[in-house]
N, C-alpha and C. Protein backbone atom coordinates (compact mmCIF):
# COMPACT_ATOMS: atom_id res chain seq x y z
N UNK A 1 -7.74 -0.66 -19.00
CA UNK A 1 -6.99 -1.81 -19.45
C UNK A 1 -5.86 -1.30 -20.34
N UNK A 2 -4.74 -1.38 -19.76
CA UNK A 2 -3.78 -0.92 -20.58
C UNK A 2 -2.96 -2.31 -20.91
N UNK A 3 -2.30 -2.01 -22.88
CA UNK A 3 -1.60 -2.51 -23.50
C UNK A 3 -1.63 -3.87 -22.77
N UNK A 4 -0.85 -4.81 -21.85
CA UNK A 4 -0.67 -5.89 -21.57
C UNK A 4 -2.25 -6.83 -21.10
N UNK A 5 -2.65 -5.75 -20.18
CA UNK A 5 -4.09 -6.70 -19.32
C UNK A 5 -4.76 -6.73 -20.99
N UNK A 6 -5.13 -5.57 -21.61
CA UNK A 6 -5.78 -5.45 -23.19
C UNK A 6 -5.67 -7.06 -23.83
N UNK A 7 -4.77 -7.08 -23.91
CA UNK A 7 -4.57 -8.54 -24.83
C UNK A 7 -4.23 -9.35 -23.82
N UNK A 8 -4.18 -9.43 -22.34
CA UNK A 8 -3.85 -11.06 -21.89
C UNK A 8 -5.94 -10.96 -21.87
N UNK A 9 -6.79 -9.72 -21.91
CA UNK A 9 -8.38 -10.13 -21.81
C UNK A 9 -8.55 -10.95 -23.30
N UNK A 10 -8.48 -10.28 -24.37
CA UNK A 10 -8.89 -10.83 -25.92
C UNK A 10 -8.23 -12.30 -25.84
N UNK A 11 -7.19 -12.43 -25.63
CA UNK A 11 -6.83 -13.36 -24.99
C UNK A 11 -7.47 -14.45 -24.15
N UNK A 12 -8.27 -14.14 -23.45
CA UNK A 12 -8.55 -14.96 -22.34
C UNK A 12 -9.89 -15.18 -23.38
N UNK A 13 -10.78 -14.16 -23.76
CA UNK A 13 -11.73 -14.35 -24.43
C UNK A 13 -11.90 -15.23 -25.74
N UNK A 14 -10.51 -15.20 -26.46
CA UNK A 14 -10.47 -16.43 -27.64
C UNK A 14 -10.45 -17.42 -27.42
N UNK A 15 -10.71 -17.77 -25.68
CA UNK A 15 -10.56 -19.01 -25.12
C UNK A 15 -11.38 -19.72 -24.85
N UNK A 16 -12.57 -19.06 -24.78
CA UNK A 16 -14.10 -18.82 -24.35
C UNK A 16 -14.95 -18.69 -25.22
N UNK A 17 -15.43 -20.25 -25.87
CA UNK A 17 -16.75 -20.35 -27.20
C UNK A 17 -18.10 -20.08 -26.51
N UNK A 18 -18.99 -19.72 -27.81
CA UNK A 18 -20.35 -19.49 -27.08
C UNK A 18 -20.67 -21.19 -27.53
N UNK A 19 -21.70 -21.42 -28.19
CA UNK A 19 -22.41 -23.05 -27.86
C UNK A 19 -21.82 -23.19 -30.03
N UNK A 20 -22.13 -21.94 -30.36
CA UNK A 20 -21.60 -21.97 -31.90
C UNK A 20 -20.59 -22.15 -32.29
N UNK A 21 -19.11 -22.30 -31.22
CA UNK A 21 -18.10 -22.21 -31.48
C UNK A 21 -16.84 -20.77 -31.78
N UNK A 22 -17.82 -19.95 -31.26
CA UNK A 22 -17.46 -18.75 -31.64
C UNK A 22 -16.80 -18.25 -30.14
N UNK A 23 -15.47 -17.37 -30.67
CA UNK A 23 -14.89 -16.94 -29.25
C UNK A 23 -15.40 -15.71 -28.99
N UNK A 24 -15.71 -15.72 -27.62
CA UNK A 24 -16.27 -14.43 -27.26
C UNK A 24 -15.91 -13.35 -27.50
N UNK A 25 -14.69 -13.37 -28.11
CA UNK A 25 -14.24 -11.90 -28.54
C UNK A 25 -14.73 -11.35 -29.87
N UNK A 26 -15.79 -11.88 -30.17
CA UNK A 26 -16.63 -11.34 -31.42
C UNK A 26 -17.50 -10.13 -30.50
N UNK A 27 -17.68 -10.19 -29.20
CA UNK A 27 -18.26 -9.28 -28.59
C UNK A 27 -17.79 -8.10 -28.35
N UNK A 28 -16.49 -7.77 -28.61
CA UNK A 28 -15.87 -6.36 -28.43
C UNK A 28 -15.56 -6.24 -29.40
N UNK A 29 -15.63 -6.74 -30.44
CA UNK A 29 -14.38 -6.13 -31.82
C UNK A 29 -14.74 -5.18 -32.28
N UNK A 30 -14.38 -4.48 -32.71
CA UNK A 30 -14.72 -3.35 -33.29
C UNK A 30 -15.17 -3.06 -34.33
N UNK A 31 -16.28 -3.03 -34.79
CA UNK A 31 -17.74 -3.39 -35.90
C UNK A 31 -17.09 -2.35 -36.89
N UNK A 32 -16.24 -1.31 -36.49
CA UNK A 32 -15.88 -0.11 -37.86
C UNK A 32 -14.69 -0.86 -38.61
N UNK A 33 -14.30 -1.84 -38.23
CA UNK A 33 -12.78 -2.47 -38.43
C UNK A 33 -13.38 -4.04 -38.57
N UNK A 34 -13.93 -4.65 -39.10
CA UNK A 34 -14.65 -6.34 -38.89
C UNK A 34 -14.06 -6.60 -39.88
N UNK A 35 -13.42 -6.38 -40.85
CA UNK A 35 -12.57 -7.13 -42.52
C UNK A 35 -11.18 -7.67 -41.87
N UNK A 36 -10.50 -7.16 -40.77
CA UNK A 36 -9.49 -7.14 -40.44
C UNK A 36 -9.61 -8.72 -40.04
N UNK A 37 -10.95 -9.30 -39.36
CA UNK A 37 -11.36 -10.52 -39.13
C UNK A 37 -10.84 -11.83 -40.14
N UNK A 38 -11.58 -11.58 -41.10
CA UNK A 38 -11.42 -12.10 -42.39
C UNK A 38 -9.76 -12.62 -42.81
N UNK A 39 -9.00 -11.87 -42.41
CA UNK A 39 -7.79 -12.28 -42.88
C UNK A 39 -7.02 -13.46 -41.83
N UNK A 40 -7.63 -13.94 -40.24
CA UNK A 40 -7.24 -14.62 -39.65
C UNK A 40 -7.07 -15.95 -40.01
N UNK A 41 -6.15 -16.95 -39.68
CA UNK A 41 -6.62 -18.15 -40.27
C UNK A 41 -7.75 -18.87 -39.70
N UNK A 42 -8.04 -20.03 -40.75
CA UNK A 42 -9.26 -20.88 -40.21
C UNK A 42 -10.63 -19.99 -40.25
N UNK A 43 -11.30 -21.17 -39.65
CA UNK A 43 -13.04 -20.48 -39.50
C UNK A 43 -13.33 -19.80 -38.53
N UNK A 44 -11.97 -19.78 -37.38
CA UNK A 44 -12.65 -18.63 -36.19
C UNK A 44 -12.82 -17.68 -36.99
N UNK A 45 -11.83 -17.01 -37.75
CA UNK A 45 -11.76 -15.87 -38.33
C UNK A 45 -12.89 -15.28 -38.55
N UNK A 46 -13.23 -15.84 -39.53
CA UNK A 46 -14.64 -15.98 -40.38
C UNK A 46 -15.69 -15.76 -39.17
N UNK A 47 -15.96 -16.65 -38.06
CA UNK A 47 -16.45 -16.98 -36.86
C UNK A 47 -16.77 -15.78 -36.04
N UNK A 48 -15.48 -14.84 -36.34
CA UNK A 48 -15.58 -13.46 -35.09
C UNK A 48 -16.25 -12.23 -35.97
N UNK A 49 -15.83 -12.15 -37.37
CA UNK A 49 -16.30 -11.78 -38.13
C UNK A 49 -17.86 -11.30 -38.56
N UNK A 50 -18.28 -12.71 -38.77
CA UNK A 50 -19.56 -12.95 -39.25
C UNK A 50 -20.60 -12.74 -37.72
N UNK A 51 -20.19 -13.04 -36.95
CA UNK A 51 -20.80 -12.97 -35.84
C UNK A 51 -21.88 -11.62 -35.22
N UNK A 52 -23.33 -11.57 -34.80
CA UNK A 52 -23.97 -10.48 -35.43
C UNK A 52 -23.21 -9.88 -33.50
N UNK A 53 -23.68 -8.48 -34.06
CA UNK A 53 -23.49 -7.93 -32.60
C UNK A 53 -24.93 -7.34 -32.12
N UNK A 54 -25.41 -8.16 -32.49
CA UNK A 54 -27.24 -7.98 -32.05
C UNK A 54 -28.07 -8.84 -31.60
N UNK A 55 -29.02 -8.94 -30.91
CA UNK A 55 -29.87 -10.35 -31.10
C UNK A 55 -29.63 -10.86 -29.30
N UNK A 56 -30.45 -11.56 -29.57
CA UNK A 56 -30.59 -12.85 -28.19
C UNK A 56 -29.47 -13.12 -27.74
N UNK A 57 -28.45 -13.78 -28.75
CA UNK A 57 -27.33 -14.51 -28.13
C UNK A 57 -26.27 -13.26 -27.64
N UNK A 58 -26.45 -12.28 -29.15
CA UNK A 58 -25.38 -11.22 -28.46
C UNK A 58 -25.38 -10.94 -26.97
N UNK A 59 -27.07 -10.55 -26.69
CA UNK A 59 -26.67 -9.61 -25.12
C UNK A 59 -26.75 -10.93 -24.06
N UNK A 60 -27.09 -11.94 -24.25
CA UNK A 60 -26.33 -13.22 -23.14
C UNK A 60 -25.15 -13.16 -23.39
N UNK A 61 -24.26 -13.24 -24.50
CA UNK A 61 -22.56 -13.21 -23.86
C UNK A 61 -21.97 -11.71 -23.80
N UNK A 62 -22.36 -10.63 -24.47
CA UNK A 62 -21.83 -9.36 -23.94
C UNK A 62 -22.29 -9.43 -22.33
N UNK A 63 -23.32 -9.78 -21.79
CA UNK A 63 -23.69 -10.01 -20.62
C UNK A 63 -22.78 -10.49 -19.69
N UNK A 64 -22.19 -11.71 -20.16
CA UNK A 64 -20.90 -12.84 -19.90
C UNK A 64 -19.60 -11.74 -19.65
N UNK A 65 -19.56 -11.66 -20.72
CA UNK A 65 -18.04 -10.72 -21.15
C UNK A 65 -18.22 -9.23 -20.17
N UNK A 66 -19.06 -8.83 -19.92
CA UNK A 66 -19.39 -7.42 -19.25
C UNK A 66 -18.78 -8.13 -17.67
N UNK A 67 -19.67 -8.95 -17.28
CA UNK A 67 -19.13 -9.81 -15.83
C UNK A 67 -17.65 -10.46 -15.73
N UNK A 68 -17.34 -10.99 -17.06
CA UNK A 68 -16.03 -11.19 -16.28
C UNK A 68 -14.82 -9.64 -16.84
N UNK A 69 -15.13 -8.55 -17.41
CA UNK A 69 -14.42 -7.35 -17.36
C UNK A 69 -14.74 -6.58 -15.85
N UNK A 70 -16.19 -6.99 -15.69
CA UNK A 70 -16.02 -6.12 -13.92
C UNK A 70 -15.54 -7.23 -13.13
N UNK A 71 -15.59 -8.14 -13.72
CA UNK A 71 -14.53 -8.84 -12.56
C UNK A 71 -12.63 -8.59 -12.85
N UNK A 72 -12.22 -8.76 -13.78
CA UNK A 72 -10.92 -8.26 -13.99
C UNK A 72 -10.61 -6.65 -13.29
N UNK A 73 -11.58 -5.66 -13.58
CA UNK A 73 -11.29 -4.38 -13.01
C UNK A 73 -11.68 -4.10 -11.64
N UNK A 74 -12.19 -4.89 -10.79
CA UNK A 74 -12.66 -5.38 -9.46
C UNK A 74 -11.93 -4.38 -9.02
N UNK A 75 -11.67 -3.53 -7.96
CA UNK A 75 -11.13 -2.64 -7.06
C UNK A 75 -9.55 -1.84 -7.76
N UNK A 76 -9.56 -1.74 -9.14
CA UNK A 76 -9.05 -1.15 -9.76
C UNK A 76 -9.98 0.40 -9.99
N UNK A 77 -8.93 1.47 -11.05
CA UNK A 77 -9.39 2.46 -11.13
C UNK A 77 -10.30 2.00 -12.42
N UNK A 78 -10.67 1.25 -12.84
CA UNK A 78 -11.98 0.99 -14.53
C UNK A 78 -12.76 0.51 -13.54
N UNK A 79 -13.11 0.50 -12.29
CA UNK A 79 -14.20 -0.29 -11.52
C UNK A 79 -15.48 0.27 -11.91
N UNK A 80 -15.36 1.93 -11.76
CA UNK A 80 -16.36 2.94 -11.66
C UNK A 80 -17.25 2.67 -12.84
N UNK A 81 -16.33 2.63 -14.13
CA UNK A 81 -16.81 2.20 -15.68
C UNK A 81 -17.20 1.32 -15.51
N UNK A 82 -17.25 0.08 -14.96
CA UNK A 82 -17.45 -0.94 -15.49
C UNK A 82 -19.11 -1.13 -14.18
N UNK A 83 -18.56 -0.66 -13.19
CA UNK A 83 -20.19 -0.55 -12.48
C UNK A 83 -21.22 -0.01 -13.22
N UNK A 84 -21.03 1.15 -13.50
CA UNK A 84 -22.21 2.51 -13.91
C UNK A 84 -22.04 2.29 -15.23
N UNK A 85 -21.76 1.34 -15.96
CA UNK A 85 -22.21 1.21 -17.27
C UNK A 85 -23.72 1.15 -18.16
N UNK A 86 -23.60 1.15 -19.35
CA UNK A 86 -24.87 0.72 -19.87
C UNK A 86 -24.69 -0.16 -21.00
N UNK A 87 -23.82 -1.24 -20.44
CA UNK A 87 -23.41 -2.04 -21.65
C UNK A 87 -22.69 -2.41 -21.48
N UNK A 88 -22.08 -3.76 -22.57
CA UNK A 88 -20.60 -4.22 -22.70
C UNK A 88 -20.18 -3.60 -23.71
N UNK A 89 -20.71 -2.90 -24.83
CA UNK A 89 -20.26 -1.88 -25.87
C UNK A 89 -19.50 -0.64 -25.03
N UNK A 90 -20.19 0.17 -24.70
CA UNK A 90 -20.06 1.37 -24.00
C UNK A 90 -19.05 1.15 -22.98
N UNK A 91 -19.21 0.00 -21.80
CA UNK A 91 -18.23 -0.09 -21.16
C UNK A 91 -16.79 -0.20 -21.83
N UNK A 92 -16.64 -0.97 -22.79
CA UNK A 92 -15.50 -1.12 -23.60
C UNK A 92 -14.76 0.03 -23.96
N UNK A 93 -15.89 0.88 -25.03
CA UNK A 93 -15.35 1.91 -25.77
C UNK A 93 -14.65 2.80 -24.40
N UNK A 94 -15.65 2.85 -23.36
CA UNK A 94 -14.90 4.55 -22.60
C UNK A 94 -13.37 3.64 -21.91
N UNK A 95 -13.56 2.49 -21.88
CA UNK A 95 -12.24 2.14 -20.85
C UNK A 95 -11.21 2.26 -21.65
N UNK A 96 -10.97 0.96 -23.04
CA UNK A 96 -10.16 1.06 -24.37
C UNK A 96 -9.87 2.74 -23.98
N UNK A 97 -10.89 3.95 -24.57
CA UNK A 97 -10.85 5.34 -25.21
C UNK A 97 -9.71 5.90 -23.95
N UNK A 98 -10.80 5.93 -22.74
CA UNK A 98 -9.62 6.22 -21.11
C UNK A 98 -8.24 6.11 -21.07
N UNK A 99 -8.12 4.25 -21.64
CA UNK A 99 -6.57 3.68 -20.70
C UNK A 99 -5.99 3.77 -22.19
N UNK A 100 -6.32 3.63 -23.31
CA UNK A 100 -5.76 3.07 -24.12
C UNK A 100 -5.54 4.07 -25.30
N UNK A 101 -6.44 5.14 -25.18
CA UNK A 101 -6.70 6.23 -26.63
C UNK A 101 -5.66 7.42 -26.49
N UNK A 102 -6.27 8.06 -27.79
CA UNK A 102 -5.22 9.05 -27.93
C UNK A 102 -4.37 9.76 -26.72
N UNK A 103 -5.55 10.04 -26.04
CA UNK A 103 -5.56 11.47 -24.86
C UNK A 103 -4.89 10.60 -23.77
N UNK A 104 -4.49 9.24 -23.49
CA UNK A 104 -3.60 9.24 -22.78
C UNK A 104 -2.47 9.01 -23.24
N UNK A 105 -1.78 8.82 -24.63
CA UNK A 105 -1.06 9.29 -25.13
C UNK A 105 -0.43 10.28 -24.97
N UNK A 106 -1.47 11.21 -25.11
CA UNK A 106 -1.20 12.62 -25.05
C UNK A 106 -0.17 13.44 -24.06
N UNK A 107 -1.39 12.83 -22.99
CA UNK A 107 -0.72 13.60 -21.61
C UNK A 107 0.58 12.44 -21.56
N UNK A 108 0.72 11.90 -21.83
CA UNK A 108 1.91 10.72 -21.38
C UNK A 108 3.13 12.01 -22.00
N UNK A 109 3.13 12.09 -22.92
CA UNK A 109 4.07 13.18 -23.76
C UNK A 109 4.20 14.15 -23.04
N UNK A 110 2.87 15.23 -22.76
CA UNK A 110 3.05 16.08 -21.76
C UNK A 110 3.39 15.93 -20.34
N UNK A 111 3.06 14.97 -19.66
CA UNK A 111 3.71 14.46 -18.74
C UNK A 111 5.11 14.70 -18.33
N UNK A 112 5.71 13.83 -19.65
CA UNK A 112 7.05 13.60 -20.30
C UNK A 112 7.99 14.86 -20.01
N UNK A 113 7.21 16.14 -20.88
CA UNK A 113 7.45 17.10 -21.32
C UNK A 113 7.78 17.91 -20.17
N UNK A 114 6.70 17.70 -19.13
CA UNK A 114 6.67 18.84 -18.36
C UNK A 114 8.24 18.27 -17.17
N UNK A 115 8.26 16.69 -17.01
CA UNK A 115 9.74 16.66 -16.35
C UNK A 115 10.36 16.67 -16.75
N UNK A 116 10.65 16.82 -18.52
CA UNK A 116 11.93 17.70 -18.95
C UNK A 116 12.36 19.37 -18.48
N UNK A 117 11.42 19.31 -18.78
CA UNK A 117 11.38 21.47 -18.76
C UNK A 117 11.42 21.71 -16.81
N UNK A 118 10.96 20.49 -16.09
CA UNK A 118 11.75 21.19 -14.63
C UNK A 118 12.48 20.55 -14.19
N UNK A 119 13.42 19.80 -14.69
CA UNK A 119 14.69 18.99 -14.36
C UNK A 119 15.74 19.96 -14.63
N UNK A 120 16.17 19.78 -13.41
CA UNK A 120 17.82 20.58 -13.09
C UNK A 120 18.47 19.97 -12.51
N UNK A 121 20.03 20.52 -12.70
CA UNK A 121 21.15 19.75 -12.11
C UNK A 121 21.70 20.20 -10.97
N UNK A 122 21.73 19.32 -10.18
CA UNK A 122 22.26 19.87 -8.50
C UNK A 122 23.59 19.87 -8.08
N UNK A 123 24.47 18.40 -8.49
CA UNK A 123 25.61 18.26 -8.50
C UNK A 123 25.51 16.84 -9.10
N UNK A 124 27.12 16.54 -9.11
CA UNK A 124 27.40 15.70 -9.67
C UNK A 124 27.26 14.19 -8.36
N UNK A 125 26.85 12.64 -8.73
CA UNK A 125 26.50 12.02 -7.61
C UNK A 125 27.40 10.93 -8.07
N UNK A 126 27.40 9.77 -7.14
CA UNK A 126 28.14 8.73 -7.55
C UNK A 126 27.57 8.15 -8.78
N UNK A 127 27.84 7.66 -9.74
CA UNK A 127 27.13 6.80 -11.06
C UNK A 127 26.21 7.79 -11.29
N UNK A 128 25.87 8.76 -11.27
CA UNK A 128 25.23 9.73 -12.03
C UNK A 128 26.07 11.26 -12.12
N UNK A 129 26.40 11.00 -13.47
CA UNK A 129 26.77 12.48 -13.69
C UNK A 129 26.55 13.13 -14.56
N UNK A 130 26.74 14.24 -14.90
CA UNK A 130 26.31 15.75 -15.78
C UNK A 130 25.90 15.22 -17.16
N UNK A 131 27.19 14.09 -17.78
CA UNK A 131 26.77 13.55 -19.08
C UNK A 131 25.53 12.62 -18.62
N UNK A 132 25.31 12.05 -17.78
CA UNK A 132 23.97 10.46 -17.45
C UNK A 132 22.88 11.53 -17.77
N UNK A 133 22.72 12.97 -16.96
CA UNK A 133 21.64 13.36 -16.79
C UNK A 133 20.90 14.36 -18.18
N UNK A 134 22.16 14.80 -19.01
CA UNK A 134 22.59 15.17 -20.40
C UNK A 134 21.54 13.78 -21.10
N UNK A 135 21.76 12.73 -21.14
CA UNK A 135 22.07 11.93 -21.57
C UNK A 135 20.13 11.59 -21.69
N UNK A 136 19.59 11.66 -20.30
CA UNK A 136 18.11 11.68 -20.07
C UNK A 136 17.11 12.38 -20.39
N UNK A 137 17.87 13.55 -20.17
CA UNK A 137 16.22 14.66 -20.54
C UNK A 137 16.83 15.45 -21.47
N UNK A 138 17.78 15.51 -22.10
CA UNK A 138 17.57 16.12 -23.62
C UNK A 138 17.71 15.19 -24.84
């Protein structure tokens, strides 16, 4: 789930109460980061917050939320994750960590990097010339 699908899901999930009023996106948030909750307005805030990530109700809607993420990644490349999981925790963390974390950052740069360092100039073309290509990769 990269950047856009990421938040049109949290998204879709603040849309989606359990019977408490609570949006399902108390089920992925990220339990090392839960104060950040607190500062939202109103009582969802409070709502996503306070919300345990344990218990009965938890694994009926991580349950929920796990089904409709393998349904969003349906014949995409997160399919594999989201089949062979052991969780809606776990599934989360490796997809987020995969599409979204440092290391594809990373290589994005190196990526980057590596079609700077083998880009050469062949001649000059219509609407592209020596300064356009100047202009791109350094």
């Amino acid at each position: 789930l990269v950047g856009m699908c990421k938040r049109a899901l949290v998204a879709h999930l603040n849309q989606i109460n359990n019977p408490e009023g609570t949006p399902l996106y108390y089920t992925i948030r990220d339990p090392d980061h839960k104060e950040r909750y607190r500062t939202q307005d109103g009582v969802i805030g409070n709502q996503i917050h306070d919300a345990p990530l344990f218990g009965e109700t938890f694994e009926t809607y991580a349950f929920r939320v796990l089904q409709i993420l393998r349904e969003w990644t349906s014949g995409g490349t997160a399919e594999t994750y989201t089949e062979n999981s052991n969780g809606l925790i776990e599934t989360w963390n490796f997809i987020t960590a995969t599409y979204d974390g440092a290391n594809v950052k990373l290589a994005t740069i190196r990526r980057a990097r590596e079609s700077i360092h083998t880009a050469h100039w062949l001649k000059d073309a219509t609407n592209f010339r020596f300064t356009d290509y100047f202009n791109k990769h350094i």
